[in-house]
Protein backbone atom coordinates (compact mmCIF):
# COMPACT_ATOMS: atom_id res chain seq x y z
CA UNK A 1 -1.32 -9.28 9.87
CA UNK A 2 -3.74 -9.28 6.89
CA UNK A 3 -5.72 -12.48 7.73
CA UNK A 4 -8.66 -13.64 4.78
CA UNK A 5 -9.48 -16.88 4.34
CA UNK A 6 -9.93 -18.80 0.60
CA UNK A 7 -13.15 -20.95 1.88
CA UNK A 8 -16.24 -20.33 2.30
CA UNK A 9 -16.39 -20.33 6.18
CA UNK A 10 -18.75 -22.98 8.79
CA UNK A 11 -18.21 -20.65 11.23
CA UNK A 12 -17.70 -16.70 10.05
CA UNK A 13 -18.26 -15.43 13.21
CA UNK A 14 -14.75 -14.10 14.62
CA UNK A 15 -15.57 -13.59 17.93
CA UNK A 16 -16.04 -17.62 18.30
CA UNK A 17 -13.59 -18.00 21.07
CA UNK A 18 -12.58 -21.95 19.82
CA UNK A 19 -11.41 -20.78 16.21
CA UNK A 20 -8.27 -18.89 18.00
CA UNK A 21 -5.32 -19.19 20.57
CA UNK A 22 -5.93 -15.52 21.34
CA UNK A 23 -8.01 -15.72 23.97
CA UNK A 24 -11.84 -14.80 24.29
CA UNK A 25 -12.71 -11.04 22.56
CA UNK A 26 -13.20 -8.24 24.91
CA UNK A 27 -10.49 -9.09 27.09
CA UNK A 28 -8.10 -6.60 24.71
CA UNK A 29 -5.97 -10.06 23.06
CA UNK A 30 -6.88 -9.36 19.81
CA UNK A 31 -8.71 -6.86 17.52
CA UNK A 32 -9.82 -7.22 14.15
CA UNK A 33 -9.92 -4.27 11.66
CA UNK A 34 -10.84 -3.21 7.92
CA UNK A 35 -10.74 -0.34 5.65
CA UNK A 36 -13.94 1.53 4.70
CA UNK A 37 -13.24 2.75 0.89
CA UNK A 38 -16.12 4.97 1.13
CA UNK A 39 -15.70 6.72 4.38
CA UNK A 40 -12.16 6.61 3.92
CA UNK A 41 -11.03 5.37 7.24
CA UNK A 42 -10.85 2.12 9.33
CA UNK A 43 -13.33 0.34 11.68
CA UNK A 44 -12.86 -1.73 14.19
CA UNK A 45 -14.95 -5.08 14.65
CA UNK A 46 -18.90 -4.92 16.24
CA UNK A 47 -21.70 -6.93 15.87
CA UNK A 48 -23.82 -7.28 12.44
CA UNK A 49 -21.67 -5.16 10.44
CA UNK A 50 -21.47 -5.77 7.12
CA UNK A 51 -17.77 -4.54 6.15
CA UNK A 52 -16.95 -7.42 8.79
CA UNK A 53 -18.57 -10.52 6.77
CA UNK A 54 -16.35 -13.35 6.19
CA UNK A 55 -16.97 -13.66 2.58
CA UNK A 56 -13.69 -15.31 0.34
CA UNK A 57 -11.60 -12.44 -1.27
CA UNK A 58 -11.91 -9.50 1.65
CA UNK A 59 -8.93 -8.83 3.15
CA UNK A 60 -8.56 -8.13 7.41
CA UNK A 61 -6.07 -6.59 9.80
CA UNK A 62 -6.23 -8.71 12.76
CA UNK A 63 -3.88 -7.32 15.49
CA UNK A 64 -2.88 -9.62 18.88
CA UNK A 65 -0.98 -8.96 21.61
CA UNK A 66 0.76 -12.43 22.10
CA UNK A 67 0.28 -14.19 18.60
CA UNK A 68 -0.66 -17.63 18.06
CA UNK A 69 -2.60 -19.96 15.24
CA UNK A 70 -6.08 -19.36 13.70
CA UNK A 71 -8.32 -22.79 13.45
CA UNK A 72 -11.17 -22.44 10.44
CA UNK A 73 -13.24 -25.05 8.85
CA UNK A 74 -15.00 -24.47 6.06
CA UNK A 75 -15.21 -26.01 2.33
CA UNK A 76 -12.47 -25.02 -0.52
CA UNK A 77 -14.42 -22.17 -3.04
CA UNK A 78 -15.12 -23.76 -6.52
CA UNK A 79 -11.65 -23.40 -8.50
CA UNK A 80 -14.01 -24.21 -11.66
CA UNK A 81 -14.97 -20.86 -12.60
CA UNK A 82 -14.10 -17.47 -12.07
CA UNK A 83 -14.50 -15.68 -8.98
CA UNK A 84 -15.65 -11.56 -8.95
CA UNK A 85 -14.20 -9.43 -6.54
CA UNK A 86 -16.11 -6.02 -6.01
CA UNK A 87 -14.10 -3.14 -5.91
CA UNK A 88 -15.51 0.30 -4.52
CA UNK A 89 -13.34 3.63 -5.59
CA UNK A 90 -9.90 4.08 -3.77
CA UNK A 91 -8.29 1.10 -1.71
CA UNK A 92 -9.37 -2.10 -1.23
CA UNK A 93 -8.09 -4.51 1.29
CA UNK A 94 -8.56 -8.25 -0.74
CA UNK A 95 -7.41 -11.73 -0.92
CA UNK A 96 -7.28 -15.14 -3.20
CA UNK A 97 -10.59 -16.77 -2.84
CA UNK A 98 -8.80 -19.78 -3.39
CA UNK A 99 -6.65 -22.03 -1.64
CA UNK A 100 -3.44 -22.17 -4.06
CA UNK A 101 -1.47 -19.10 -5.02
CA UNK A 102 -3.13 -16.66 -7.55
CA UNK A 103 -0.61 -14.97 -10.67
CA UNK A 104 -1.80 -11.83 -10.48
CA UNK A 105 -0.96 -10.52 -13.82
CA UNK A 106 -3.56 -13.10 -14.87
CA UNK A 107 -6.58 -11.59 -12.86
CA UNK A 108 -8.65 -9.64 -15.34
CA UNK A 109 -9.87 -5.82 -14.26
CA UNK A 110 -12.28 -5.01 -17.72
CA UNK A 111 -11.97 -1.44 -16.57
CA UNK A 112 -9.31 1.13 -17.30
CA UNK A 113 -8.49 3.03 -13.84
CA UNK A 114 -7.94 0.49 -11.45
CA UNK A 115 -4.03 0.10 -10.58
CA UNK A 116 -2.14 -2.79 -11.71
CA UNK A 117 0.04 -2.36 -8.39
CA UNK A 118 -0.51 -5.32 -6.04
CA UNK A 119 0.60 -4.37 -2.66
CA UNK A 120 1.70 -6.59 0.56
CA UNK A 121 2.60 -6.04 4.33
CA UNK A 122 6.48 -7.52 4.63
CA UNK A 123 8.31 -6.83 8.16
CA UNK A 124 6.49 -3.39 9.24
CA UNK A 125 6.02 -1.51 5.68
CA UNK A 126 4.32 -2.20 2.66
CA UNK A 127 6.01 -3.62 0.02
CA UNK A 128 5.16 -2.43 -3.99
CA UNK A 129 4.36 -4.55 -7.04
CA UNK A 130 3.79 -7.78 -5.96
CA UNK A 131 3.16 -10.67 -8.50
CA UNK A 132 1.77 -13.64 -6.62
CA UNK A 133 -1.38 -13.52 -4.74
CA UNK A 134 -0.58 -16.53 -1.31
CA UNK A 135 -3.06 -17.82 0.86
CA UNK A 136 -4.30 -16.63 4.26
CA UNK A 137 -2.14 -12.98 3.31
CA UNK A 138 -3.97 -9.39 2.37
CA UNK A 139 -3.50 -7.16 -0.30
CA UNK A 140 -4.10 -3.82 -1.32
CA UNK A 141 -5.12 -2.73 -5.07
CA UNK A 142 -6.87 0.86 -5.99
CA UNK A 143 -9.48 1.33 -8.39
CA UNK A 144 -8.84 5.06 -9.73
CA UNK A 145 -11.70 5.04 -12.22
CA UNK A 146 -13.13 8.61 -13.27
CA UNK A 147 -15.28 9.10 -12.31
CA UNK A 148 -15.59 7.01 -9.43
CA UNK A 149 -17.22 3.84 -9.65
CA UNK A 150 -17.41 0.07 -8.74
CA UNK A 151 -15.81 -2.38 -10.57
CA UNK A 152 -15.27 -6.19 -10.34
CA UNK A 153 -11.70 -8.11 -10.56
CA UNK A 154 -12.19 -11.38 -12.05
CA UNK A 155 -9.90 -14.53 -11.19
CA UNK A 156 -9.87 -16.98 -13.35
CA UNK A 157 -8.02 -20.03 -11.33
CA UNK A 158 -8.09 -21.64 -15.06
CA UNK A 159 -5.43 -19.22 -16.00
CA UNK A 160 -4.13 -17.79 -13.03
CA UNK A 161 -3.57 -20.71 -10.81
CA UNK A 162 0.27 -21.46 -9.84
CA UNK A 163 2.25 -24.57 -8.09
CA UNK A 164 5.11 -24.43 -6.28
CA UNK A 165 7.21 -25.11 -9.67
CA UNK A 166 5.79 -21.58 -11.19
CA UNK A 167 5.40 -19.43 -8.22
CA UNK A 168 9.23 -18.26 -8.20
CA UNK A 169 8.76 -17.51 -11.92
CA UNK A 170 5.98 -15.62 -12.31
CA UNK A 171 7.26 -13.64 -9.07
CA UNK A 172 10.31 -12.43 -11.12
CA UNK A 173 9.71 -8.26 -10.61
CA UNK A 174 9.27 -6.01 -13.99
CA UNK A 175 10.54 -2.64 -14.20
CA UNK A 176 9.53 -0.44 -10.96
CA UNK A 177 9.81 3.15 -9.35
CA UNK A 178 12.49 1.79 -6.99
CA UNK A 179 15.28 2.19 -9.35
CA UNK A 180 15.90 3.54 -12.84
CA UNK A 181 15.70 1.64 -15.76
CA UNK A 182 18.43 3.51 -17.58
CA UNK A 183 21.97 4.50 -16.53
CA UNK A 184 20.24 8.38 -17.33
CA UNK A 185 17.31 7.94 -14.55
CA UNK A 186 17.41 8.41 -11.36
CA UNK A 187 15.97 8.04 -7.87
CA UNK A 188 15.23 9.41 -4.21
CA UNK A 189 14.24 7.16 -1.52
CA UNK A 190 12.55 8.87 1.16
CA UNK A 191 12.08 7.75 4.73
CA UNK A 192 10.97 8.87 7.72
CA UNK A 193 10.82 7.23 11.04
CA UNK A 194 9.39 8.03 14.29
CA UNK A 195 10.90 5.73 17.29
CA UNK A 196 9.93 2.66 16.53
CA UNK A 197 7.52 3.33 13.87
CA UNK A 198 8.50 3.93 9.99
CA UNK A 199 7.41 4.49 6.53
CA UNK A 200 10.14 3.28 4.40
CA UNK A 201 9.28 3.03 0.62
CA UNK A 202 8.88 5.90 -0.73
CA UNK A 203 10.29 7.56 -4.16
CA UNK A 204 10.61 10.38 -6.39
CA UNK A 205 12.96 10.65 -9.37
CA UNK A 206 13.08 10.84 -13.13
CA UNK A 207 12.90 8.32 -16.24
CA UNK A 208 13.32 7.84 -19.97
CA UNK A 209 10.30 5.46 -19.33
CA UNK A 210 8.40 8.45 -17.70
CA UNK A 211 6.11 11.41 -18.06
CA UNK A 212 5.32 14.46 -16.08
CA UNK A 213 1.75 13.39 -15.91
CA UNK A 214 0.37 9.89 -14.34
CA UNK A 215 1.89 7.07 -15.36
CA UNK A 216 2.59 3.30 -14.36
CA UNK A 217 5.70 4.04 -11.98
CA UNK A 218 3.11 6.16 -10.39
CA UNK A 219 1.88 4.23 -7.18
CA UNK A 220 -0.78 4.95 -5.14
CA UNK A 221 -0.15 4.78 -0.93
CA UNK A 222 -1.96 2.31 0.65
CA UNK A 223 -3.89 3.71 4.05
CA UNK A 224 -1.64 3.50 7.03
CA UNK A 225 -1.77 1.05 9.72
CA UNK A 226 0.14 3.22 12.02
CA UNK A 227 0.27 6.58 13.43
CA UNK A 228 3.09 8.04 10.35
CA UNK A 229 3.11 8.28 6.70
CA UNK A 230 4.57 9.89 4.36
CA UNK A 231 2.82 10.61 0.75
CA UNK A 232 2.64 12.47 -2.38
CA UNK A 233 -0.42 13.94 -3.06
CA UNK A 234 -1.81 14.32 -6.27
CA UNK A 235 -5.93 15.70 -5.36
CA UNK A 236 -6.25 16.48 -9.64
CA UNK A 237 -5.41 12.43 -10.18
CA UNK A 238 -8.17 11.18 -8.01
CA UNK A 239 -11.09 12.16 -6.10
CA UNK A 240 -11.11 8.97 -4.18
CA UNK A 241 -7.81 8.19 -2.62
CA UNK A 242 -5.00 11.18 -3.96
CA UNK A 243 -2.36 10.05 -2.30
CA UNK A 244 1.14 8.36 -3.95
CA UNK A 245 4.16 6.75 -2.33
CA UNK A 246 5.80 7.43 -5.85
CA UNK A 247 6.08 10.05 -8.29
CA UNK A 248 8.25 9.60 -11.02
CA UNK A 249 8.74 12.13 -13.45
CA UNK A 250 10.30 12.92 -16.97
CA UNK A 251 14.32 13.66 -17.51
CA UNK A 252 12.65 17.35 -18.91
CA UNK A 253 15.33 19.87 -18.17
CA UNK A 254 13.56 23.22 -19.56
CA UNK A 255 12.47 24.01 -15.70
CA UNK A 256 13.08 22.76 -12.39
CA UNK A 257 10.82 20.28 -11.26
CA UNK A 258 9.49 20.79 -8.00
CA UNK A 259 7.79 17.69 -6.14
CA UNK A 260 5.23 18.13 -3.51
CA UNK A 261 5.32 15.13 -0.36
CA UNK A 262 3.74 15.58 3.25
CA UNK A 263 4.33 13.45 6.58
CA UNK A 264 1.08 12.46 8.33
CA UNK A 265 2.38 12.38 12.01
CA UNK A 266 -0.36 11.94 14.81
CA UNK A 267 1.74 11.57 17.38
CA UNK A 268 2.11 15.32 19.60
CA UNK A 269 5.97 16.91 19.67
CA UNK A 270 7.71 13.06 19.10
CA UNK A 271 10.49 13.69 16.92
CA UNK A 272 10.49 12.90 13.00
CA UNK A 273 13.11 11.80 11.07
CA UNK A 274 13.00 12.03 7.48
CA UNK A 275 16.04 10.19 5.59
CA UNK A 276 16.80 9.98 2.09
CA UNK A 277 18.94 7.88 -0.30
CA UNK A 278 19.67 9.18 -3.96
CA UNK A 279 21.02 7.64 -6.78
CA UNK A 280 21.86 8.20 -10.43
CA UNK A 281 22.22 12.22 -9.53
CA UNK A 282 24.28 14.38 -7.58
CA UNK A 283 22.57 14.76 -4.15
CA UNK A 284 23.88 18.59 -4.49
CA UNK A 285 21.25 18.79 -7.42
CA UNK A 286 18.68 18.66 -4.95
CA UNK A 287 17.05 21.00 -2.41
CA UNK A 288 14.87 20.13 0.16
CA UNK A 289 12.28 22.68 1.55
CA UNK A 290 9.96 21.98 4.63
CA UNK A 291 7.62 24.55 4.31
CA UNK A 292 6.09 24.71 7.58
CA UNK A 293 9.72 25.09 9.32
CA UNK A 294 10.59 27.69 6.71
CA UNK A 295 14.32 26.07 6.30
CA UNK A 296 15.58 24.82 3.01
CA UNK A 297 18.61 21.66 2.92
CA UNK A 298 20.99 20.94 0.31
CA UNK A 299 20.15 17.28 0.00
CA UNK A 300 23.40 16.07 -1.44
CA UNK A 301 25.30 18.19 2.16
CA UNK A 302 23.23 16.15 4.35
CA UNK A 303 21.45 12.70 4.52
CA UNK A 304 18.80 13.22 6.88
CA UNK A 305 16.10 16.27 8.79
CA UNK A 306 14.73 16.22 11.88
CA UNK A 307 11.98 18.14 13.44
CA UNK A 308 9.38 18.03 16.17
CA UNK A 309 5.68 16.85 15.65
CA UNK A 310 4.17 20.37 17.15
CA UNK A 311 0.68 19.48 18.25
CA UNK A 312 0.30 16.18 15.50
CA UNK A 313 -0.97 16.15 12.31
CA UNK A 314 0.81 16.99 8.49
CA UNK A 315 3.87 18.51 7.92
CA UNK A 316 4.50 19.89 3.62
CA UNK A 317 7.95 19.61 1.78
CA UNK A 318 9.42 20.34 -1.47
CA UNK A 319 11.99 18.74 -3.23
CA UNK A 320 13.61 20.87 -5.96
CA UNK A 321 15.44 19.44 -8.73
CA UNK A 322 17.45 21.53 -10.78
């Protein structure tokens, strides 16, 4: 899980065997992980480096093999002023500094460019547009500025601080790429699975609300924590992290729009599943191409596709709407 902590830690080492139930490190019970916006990959845990400081508002992936409780001691960050949160170009693993629930459509970005989508990690998958920012739980938010540059989130607890009497409220969702905000739009939800391991929440579609270009019910993917993904890539939108689990579109009818997705599978010949789920259009509207396996499916005829892996790595597909 996502593990940050809102105080300023007594202890920050991680590898202090007495601040877990997970047993001592090096004895493969636990590893801790985070994402390196600038190389663009994640690292694992050593010694002295600085991506692994405990500082309030970094976000972790701390993985164990049997569970159990984390202990920490440390003093609550002043909720008096506003707290900066540095973010470097592309995706940034964070959390509340503070020890109360954050609204996040409170926290102030002064930049254009950096995503208003709040990400969290719910049963396996990621799950879009969150609103509250909890305690002890990771997030993920993208800064897309052009060109590509640091920027600091500011939280205000003053204005963004919430009780257990407002946290329902302000967690009420807004309009979204999951479904279409007009009986005219519509949407299709691509999966794909591999065994046990799945990328779920993924769309494509079309909206009154929409344009062909970039817009707000265009989400960025967040980096995957497993050996699958599935993502629409979009290299003239950003130089730092191109890839979308949406892409939402205009109702334009003068041409057929043709979207571009690819499966990251790193995993040699397991078999892939990809699913899909479409509403507000017939499915027979649809085509689906994998270009790679040089076969083309009439997605309203069928409901899923399945191929083998090959040697691991990406797989391209089209989806033609007509």
């Amino acid at each position: 899980l996502p593990d940050p902590s809102p105080l300023t830690l007594l202890h920050p080492d991680p590898r202090r065997p007495d601040q877990t139930d997970f047993g001592r490190p090096g004895q493969g019970l636990w590893r801790l992980f985070r994402f390196d916006p600038v190389k663009q990959e994640y690292r694992e845990f050593s010694q002295d480096d600085p991506l692994f400081d405990l500082k309030p508002g970094r976000g972790f992936w701390l993985i164990t093999r049997s569970g159990g409780a984390i202990t920490v001691e440390g003093t609550p960050n002043d909720a008096s002023c506003s707290f900066p949160i540095q973010l470097q170009p592309g995706p940034n693993l964070i959390a509340t500094p503070f020890n109360f629930a954050i609204d996040w459509a409170g926290c102030v970005v002064p930049q254009e460019g950096v995503s208003r989508a709040l990400y969290g990690y719910k049963e396996g998958n990621y799950s879009m547009d969150e609103k509250v920012m909890r305690p002890m739980v990771g997030y993920w938010v993208f800064n897309e500025t052009t060109p590509p540059h640091d920027v600091a989130l500011l939280i205000d607890p003053k204005k963004c601080r919430l009780d257990d009497s407002t946290v329902a409220l302000a967690a009420t969702s807004q309009p979204n790429p999951t479904a279409p905000s007009t009986t005219v739009g519509w949407r299709a939800k691509l999966s794909v699975a591999m065994e046990a391991v799945k990328d779920t929440e993924n769309y494509l579609g079309g909206d009154v609300v929409s344009q062909d270009g970039q817009d707000p019910l265009d989400y960025p993917e967040p980096p995957p924590v497993h050996e699958l993904s599935l993502s629409f890539p979009h290299p003239e939108r950003s130089t730092s992290w191109p890839h979308y689990t949406t892409d939402i579109r205009s109702l334009s009818t003068d041409a057929p729009q043709v979207w571009d997705f690819k499966i990251q599978a790193n995993v040699a010949h397991a078999q892939v599943q990809l699913q899909w789920d479409v509403i507000g259009i017939d499915g027979a509207a649809l085509t689906l191409r994998d270009v790679e396996g040089n076969r083309v499916i009439n997605m309203g005829q069928l409901g899923m596709y399945t191929y083998d892996s090959g040697d691991g790595g990406v797989r391209h597909f089209q989806v033609t709407a007509r």
